[in-house]
C-alpha atoms as a PDB file:
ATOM      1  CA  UNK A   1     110.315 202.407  60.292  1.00  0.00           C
ATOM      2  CA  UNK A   2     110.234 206.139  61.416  1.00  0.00           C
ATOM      3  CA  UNK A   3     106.643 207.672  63.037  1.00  0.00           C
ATOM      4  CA  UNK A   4     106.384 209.752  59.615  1.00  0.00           C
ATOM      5  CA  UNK A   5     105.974 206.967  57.595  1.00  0.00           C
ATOM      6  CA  UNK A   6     103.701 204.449  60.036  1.00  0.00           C
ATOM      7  CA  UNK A   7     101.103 207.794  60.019  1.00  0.00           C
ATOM      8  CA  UNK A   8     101.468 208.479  56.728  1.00  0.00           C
ATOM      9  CA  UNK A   9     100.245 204.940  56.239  1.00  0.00           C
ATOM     10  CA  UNK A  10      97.768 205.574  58.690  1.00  0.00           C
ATOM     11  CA  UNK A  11      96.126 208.109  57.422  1.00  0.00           C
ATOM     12  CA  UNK A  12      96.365 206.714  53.896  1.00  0.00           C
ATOM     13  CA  UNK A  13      94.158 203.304  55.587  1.00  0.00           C
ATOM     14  CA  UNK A  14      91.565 205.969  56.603  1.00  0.00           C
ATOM     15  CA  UNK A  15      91.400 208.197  53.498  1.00  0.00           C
ATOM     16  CA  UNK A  16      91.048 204.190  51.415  1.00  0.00           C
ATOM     17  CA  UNK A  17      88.597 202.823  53.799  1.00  0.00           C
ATOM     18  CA  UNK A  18      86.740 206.357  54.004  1.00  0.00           C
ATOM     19  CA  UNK A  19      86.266 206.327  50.076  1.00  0.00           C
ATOM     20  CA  UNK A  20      85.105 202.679  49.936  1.00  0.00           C
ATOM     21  CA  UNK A  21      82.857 203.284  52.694  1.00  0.00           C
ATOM     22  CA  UNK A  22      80.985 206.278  51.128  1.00  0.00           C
ATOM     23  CA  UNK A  23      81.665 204.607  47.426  1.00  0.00           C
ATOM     24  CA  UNK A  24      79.901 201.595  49.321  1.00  0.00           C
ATOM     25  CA  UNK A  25      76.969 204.006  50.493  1.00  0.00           C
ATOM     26  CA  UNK A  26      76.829 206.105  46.867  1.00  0.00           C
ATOM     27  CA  UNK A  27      75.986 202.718  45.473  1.00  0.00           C
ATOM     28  CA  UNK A  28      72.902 201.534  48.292  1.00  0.00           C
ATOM     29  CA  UNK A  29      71.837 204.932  47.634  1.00  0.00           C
ATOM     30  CA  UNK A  30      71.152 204.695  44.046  1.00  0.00           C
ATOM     31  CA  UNK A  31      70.373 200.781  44.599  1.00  0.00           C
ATOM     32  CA  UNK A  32      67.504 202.112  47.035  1.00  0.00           C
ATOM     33  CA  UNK A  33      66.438 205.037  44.624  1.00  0.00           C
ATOM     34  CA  UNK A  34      66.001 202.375  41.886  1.00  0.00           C
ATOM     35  CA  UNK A  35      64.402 200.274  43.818  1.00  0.00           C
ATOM     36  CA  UNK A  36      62.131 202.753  45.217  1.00  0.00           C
ATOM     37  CA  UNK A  37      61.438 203.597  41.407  1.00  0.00           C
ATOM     38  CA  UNK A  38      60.751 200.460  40.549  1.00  0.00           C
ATOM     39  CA  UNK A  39      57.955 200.114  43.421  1.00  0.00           C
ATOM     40  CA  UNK A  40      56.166 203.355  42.472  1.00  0.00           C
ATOM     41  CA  UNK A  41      56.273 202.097  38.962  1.00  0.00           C
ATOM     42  CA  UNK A  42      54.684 198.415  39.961  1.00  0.00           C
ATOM     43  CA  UNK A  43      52.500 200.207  42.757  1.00  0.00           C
ATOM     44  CA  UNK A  44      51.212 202.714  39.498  1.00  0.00           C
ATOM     45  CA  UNK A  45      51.043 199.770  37.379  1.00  0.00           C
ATOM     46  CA  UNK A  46      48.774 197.726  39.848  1.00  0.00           C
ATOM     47  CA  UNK A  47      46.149 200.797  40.257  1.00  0.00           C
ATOM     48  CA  UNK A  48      46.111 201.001  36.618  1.00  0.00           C
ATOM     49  CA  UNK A  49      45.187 197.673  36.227  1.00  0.00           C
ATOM     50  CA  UNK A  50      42.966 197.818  38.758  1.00  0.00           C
ATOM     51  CA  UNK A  51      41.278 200.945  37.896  1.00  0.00           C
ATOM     52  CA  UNK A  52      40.773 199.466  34.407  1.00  0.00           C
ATOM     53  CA  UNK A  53      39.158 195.956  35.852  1.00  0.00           C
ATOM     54  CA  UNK A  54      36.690 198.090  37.743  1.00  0.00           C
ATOM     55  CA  UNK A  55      35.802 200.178  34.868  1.00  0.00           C
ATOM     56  CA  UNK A  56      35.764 197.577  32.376  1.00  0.00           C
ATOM     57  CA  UNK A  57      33.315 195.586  34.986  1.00  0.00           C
ATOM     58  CA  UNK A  58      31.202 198.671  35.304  1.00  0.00           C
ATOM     59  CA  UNK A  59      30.788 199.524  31.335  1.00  0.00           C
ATOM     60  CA  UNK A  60      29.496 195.685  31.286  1.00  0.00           C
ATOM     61  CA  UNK A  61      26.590 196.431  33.639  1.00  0.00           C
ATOM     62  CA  UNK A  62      23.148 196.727  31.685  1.00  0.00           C
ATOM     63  CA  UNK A  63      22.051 200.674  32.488  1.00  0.00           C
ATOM     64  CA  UNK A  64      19.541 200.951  35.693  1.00  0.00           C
ATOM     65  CA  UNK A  65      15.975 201.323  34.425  1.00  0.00           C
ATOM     66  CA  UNK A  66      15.289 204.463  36.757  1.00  0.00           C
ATOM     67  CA  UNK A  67      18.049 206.019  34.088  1.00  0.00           C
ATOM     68  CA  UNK A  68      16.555 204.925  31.150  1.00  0.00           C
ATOM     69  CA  UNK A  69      13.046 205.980  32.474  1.00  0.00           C
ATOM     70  CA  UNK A  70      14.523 209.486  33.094  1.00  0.00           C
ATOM     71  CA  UNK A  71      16.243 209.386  29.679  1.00  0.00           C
ATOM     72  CA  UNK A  72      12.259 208.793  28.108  1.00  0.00           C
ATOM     73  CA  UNK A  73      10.513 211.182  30.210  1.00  0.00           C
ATOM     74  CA  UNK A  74      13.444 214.137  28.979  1.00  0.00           C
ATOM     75  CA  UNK A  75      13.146 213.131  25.249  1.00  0.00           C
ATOM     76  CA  UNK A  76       9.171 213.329  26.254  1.00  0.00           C
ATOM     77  CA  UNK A  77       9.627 216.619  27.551  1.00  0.00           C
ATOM     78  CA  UNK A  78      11.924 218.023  24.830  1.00  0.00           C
ATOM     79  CA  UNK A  79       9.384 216.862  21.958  1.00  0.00           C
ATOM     80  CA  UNK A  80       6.407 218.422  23.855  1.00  0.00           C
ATOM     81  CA  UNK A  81       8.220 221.805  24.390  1.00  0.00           C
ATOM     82  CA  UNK A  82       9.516 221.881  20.407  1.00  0.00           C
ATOM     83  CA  UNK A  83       5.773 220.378  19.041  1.00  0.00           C
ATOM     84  CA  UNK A  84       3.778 222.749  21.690  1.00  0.00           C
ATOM     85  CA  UNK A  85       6.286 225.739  20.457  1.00  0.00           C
ATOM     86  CA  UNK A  86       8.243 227.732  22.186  1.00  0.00           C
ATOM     87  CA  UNK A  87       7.447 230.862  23.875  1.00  0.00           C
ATOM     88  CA  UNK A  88       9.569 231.637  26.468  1.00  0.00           C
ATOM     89  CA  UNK A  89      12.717 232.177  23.912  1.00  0.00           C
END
């Protein structure tokens, strides 16, 4: 076998092994890109759900009597202000 041929092999090996290798990493790369795509989406998915639990166990909650006290003295003070008549307007 002449030297021409044995490096033209040679070289061939490396340009083969070269592509596979970066083929090899093209294909991690978009396996870690999906993955990473699918985490955001479960991570998004799990503070939805969460968010939603909390909210759903807050619109349960009866409303604190110091709001519904405030609530009556505000319709109080709206019907005295219309009934006494307005001046100020």
């Amino acid at each position: 076998m002449s030297l021409h041929f044995l490096t033209l092999v040679w070289n061939l090996t490396r340009v083969v092994a070269f592509w596979f290798r970066t083929k090899a990493l093209r294909g991690k790369k978009m396996t870690e890109q999906m993955t990473r795509k699918k985490i955001n989406s479960r991570i998004a998915e799990e503070i939805d759900r969460n968010l939603r639990q909390a909210f759903d166990d807050m619109a349960e909650q009866p409303v604190p009597d110091r709001f519904t006290d405030l609530l009556a003295q505000l319709k109080s003070a709206e019907s005295t202000r219309k009934g006494g008549g307005e001046k100020d307007a």
